[in-house]
Protein backbone atom coordinates (compact mmCIF):
# COMPACT_ATOMS: atom_id res chain seq x y z
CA UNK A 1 13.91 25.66 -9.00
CA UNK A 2 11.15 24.55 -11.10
CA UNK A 3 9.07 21.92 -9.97
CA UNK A 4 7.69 18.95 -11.88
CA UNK A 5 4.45 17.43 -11.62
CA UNK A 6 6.23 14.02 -9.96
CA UNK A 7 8.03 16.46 -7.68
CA UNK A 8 4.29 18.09 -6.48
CA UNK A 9 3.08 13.90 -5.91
CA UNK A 10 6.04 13.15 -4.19
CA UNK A 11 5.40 16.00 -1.72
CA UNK A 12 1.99 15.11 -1.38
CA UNK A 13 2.31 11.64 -1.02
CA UNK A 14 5.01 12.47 2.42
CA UNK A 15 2.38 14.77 3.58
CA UNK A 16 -0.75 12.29 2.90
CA UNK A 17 1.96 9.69 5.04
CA UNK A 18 2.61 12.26 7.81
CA UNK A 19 -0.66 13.83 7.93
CA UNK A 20 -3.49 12.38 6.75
CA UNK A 21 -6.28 13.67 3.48
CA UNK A 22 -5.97 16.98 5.29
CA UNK A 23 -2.46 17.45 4.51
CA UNK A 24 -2.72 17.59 0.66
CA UNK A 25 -3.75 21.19 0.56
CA UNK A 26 -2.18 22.89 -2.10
CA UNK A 27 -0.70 26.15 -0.01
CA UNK A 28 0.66 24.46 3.11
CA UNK A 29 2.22 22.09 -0.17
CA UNK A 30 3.74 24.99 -1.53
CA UNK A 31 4.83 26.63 1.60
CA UNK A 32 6.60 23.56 2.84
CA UNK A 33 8.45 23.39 -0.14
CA UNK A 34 9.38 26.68 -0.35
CA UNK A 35 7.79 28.08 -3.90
CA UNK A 36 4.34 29.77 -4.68
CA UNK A 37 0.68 27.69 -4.84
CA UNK A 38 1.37 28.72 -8.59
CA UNK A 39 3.81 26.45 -9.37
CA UNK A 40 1.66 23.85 -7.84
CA UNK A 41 -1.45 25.01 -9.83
CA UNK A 42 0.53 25.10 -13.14
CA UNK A 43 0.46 21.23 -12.88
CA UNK A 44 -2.66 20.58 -11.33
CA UNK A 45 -6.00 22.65 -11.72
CA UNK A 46 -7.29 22.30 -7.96
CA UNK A 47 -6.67 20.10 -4.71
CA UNK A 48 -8.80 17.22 -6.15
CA UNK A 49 -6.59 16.99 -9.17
CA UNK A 50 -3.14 17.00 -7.21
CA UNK A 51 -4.77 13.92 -4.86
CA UNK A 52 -6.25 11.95 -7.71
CA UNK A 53 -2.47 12.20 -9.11
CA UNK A 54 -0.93 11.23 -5.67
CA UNK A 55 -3.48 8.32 -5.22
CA UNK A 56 -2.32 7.06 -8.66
CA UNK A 57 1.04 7.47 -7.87
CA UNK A 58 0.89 5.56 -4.46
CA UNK A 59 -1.10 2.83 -6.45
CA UNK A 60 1.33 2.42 -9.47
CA UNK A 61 4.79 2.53 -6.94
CA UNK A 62 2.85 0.39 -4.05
CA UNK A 63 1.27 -2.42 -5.92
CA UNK A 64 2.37 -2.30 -9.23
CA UNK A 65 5.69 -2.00 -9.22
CA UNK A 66 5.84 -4.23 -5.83
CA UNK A 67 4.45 -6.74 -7.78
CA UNK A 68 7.01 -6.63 -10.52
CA UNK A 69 9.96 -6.69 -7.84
CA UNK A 70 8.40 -9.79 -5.92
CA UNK A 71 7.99 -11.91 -9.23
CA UNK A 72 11.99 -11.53 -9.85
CA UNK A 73 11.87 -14.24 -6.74
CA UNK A 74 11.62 -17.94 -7.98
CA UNK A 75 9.52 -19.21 -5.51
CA UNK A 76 5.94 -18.99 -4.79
CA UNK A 77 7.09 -19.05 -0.58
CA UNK A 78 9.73 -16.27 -1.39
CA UNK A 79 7.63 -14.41 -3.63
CA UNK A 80 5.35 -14.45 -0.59
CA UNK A 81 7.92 -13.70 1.93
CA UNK A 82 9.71 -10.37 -0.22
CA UNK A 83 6.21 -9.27 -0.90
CA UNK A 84 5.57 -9.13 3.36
CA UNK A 85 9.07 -7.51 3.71
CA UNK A 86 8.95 -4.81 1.05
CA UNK A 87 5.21 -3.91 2.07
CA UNK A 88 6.03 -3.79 5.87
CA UNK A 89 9.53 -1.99 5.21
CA UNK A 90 7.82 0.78 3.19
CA UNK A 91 4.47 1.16 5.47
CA UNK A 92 7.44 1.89 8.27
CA UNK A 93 8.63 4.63 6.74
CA UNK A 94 5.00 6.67 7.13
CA UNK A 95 1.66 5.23 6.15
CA UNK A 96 0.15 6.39 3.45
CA UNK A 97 -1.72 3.24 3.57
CA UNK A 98 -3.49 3.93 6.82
CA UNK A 99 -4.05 7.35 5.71
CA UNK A 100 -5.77 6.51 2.51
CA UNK A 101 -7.85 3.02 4.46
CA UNK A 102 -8.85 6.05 7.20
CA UNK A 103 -10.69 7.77 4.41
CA UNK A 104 -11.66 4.71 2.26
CA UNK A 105 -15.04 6.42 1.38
CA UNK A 106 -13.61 9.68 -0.14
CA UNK A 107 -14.76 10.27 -3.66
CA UNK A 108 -11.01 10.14 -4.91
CA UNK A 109 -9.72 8.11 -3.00
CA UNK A 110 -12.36 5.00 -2.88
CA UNK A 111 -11.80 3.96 -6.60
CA UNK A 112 -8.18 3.82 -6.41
CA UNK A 113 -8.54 1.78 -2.72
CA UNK A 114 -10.79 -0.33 -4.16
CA UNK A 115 -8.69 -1.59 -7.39
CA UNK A 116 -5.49 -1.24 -5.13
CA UNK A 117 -6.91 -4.18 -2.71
CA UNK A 118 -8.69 -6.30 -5.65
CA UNK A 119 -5.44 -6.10 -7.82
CA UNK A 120 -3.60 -7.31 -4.25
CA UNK A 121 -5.91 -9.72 -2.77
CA UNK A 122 -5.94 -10.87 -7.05
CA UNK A 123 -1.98 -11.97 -7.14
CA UNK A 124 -1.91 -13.30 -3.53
CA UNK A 125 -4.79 -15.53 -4.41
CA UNK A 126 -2.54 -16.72 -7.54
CA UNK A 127 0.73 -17.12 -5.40
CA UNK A 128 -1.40 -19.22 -2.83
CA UNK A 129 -2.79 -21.17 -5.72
CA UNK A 130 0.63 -21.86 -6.83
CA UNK A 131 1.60 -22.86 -3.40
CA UNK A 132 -0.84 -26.22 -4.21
CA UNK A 133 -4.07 -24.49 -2.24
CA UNK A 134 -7.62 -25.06 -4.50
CA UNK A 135 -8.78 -21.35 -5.65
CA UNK A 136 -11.36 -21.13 -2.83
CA UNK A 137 -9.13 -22.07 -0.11
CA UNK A 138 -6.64 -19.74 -1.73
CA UNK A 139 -8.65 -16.62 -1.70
CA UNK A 140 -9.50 -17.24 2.18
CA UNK A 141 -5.74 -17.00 2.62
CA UNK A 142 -4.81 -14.35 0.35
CA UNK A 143 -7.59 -12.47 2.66
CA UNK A 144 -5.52 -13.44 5.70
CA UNK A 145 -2.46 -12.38 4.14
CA UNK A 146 -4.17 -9.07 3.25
CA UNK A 147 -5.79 -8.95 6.72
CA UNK A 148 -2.49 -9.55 8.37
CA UNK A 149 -0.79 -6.70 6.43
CA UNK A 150 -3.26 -4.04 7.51
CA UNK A 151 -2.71 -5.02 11.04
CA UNK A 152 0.85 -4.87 11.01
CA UNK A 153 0.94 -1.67 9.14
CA UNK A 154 -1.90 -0.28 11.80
CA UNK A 155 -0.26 -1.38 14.60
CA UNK A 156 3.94 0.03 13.59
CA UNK A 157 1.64 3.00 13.07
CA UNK A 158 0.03 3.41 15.95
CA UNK A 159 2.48 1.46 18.44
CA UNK A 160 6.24 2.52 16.45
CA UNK A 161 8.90 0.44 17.88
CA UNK A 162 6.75 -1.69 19.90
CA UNK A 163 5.45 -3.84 16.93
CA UNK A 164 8.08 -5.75 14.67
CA UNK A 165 7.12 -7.78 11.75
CA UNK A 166 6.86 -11.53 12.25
CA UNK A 167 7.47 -11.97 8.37
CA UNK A 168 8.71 -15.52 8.69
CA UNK A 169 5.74 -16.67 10.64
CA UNK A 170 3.54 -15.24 9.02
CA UNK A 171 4.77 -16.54 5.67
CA UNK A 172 5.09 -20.07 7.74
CA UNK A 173 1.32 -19.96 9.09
CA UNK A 174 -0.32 -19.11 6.00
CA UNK A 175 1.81 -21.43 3.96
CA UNK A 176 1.27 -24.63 6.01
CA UNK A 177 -1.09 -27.04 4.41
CA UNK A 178 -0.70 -29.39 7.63
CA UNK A 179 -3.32 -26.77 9.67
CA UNK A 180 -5.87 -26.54 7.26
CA UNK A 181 -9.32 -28.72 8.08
CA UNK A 182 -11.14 -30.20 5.49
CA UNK A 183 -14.48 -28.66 6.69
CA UNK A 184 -13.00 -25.53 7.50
């Protein structure tokens, strides 16, 4: 069987989910999958290219293309609410989320973290500005939002079947205009 270059992400991207940066190595890749580190290397030149291309990967099917299925919803609350249950659902099935935050400050990894949370923290600033919040109070809660997310995703990771997702109150709390203080 000859393997694509998608095929090669794919397998990195379950490894990067079930075992961390050190997983993406190109022989135990190959191995796994049953063919020869040459048909891994005819796609990519070395390890660093194979991870830049999962990174992107992970970035273009776990933010951009979330974001396309969440503005299909009418609502700014149920764009909200399908964004928390799609991102949750996914981080469930292996994290490649906590494996990437867990090296934040590798040289491949960091750019692609870094536009991945300002694109994210970006649209749920705009949905919370279309939920009537003023831009500053906005960005506080898209950083909640954002905040909440990691925790949720750290915690089914670390603690599986003991942490469920309180999507509806969290969509609830961070929606509610009645909490918010003027001088907070």
């Amino acid at each position: 069987m000859r393997r694509t270059r998608d095929d090669w992400t794919e397998t990195a991207l379950r490894a990067l989910a079930e075992g961390g940066l050190q997983a993406v190595a190109i022989e135990p890749l190959a191995a796994s999958a049953g063919a020869t580190k040459g048909s891994v290397y005819h796609h990519f030149p070395n390890r660093e290219a194979l991870l830049k291309a999962t990174v992107e990967r992970w970035e273009r099917e776990h933010t951009e293309k979330v974001i396309e299925l969440v503005e299909a919803e009418q609502t700014p609350r149920d764009k909200l609410r399908t964004l928390f249950g799609t991102v949750l659902d996914r981080t469930r099935k292996g994290s490649v989320e906590m494996a990437l935050q867990a090296v934040a400050d590798n040289e491949v990894v960091a750019p692609v973290l870094r536009r991945v949370t300002e694109k994210r923290l970006g649209y749920l600033t705009e949905l919370f500005v279309q939920l009537g919040f003023d831009r500053d109070r906005a960005g506080k809660r898209a950083l909640i939002a954002f905040s909440l997310y990691l925790g949720q995703a750290q915690m089914q990771a670390t603690l599986p079947g003991l942490v469920e997702p309180v999507l509806d109150e969290a969509v609830q709390v961070l929606t509610g205009h009645a909490a918010v203080a003027h001088n907070a």
